[in-house]
C-alpha atoms as a PDB file:
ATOM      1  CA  UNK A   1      56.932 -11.166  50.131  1.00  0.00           C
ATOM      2  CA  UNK A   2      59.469 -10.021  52.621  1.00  0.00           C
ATOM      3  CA  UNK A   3      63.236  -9.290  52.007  1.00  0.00           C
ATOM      4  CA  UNK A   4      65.785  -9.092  54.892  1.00  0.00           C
ATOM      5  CA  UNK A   5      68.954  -7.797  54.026  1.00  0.00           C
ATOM      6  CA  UNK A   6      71.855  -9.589  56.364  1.00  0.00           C
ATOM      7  CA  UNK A   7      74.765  -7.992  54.944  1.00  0.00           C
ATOM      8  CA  UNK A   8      74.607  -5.358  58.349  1.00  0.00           C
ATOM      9  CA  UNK A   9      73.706  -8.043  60.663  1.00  0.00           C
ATOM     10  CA  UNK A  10      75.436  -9.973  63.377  1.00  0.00           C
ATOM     11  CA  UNK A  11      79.085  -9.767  61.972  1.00  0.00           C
ATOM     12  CA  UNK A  12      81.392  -9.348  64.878  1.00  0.00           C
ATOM     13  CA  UNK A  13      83.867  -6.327  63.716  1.00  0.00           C
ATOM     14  CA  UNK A  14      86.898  -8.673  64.238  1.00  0.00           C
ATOM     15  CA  UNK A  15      86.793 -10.917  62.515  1.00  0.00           C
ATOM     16  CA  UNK A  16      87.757 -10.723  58.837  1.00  0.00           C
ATOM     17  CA  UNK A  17      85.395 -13.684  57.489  1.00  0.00           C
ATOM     18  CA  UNK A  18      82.683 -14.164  59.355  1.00  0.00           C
ATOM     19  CA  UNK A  19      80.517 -16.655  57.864  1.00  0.00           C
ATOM     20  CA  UNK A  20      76.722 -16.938  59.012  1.00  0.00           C
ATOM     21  CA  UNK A  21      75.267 -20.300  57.005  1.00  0.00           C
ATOM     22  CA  UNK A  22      72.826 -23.102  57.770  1.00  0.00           C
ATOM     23  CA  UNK A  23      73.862 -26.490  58.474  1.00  0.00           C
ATOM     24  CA  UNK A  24      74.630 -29.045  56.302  1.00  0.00           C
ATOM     25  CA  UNK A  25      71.990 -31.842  58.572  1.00  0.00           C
ATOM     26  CA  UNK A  26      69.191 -29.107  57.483  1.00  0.00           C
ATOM     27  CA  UNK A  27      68.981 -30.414  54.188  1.00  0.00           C
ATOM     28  CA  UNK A  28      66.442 -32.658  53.074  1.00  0.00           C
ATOM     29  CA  UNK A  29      62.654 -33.272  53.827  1.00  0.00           C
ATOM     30  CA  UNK A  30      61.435 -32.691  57.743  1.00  0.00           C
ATOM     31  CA  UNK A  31      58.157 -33.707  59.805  1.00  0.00           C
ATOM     32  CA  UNK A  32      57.217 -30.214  60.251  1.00  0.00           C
ATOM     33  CA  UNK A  33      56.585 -30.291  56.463  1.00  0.00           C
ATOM     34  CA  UNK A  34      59.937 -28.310  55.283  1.00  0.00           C
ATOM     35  CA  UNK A  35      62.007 -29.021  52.339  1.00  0.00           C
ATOM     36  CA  UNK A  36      65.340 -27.810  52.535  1.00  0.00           C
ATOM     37  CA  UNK A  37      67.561 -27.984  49.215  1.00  0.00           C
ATOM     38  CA  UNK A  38      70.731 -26.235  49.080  1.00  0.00           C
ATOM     39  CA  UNK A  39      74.476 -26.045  47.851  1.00  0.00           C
ATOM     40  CA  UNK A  40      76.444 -28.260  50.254  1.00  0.00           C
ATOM     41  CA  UNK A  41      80.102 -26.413  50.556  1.00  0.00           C
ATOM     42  CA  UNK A  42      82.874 -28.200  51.996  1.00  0.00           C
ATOM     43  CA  UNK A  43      86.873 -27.878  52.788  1.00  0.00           C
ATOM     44  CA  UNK A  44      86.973 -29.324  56.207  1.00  0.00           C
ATOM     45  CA  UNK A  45      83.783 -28.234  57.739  1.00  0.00           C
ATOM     46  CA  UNK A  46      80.424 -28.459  55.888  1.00  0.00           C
ATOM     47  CA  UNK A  47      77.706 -25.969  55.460  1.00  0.00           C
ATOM     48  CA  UNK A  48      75.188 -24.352  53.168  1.00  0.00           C
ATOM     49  CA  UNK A  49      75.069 -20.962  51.669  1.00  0.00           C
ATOM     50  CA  UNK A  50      72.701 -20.324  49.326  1.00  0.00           C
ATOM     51  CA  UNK A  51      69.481 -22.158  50.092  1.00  0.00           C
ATOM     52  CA  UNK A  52      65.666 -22.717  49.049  1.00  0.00           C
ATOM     53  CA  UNK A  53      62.964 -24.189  51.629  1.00  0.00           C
ATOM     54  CA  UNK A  54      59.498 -24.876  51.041  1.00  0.00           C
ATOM     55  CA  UNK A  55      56.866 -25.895  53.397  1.00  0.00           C
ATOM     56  CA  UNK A  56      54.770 -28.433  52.052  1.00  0.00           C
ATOM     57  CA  UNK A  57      52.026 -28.247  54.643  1.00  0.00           C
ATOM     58  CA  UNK A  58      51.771 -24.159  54.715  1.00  0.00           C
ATOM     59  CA  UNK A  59      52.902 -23.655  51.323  1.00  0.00           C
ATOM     60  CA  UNK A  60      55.485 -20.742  52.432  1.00  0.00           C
ATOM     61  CA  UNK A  61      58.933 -20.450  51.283  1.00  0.00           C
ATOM     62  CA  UNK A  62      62.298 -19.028  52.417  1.00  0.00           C
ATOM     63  CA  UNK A  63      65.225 -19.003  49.856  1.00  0.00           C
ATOM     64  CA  UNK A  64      68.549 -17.019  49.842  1.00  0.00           C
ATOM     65  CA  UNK A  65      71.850 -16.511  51.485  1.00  0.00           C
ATOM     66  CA  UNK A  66      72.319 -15.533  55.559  1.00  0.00           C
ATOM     67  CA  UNK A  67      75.480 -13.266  54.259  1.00  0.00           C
ATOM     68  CA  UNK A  68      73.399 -11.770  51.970  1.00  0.00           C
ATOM     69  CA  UNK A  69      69.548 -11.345  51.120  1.00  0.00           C
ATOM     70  CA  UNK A  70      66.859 -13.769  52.269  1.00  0.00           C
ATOM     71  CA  UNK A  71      63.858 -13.694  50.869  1.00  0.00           C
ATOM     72  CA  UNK A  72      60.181 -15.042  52.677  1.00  0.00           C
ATOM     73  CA  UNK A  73      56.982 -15.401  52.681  1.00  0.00           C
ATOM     74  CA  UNK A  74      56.584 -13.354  55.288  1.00  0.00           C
ATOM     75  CA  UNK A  75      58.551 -12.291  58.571  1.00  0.00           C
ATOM     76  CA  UNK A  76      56.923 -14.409  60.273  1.00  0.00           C
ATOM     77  CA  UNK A  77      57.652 -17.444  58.561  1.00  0.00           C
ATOM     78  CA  UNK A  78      61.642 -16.398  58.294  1.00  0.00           C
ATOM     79  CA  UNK A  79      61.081 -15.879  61.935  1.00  0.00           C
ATOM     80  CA  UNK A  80      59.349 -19.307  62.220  1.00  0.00           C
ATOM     81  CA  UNK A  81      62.379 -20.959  59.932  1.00  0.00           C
ATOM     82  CA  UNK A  82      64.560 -19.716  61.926  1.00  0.00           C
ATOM     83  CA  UNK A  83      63.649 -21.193  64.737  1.00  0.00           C
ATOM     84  CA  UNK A  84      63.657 -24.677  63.742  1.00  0.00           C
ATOM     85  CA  UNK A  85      66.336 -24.444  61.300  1.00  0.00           C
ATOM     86  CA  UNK A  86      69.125 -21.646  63.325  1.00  0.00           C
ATOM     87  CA  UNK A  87      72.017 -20.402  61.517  1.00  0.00           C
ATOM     88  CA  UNK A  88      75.402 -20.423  62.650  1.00  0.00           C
ATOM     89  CA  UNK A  89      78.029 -17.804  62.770  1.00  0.00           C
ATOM     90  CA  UNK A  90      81.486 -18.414  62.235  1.00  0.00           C
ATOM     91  CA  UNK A  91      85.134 -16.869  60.854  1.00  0.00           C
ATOM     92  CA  UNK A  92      85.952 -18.026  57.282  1.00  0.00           C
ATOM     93  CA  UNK A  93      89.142 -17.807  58.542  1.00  0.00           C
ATOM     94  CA  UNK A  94      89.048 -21.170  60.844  1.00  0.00           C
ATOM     95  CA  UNK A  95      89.414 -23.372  57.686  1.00  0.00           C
END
């Protein structure tokens, strides 16, 4: 199992609320075998915090929160995730 801790990554240092989350189109079931289920948060833009995917063809997982801890499989398969499912960084602040 790997654990990647987010809370020192990425933030930009000016912005108050920086936000890093998945997209709210992410969830559901995908051809690459993913399951993506998640809490869908909304006040004029959508997006998902805390998440949990599964891949049903691989059988690895990846579950957490981008603004907090993530945990994997492997890094590898975050790293893999990641790629076909990118967060996205923005300021709290903007809504």
């Amino acid at each position: 199992m790997f654990v990647k801790n987010y809370t020192k990554y990425g933030f930009r240092k000016t912005a108050l609320y920086e936000a890093r989350t998945l997209k709210f189109e992410y969830l559901g079931k995908h051809e690459s075998g993913w399951v993506i289920i998640g809490r869908l948060c909304e006040d004029y833009f959508e997006w998902v915090n805390d998440f949990v995917a599964y891949n049903e063809k691989s059988g690895e997982m990846v579950a957490g929160n981008f603004e907090n801890y993530v945990i994997a499989t492997s890094e590898e398969t975050l790293n893999n995730f990641l790629e076909e499912f990118p967060c996205e960084e923005w300021d709290y602040g903007d809504i």
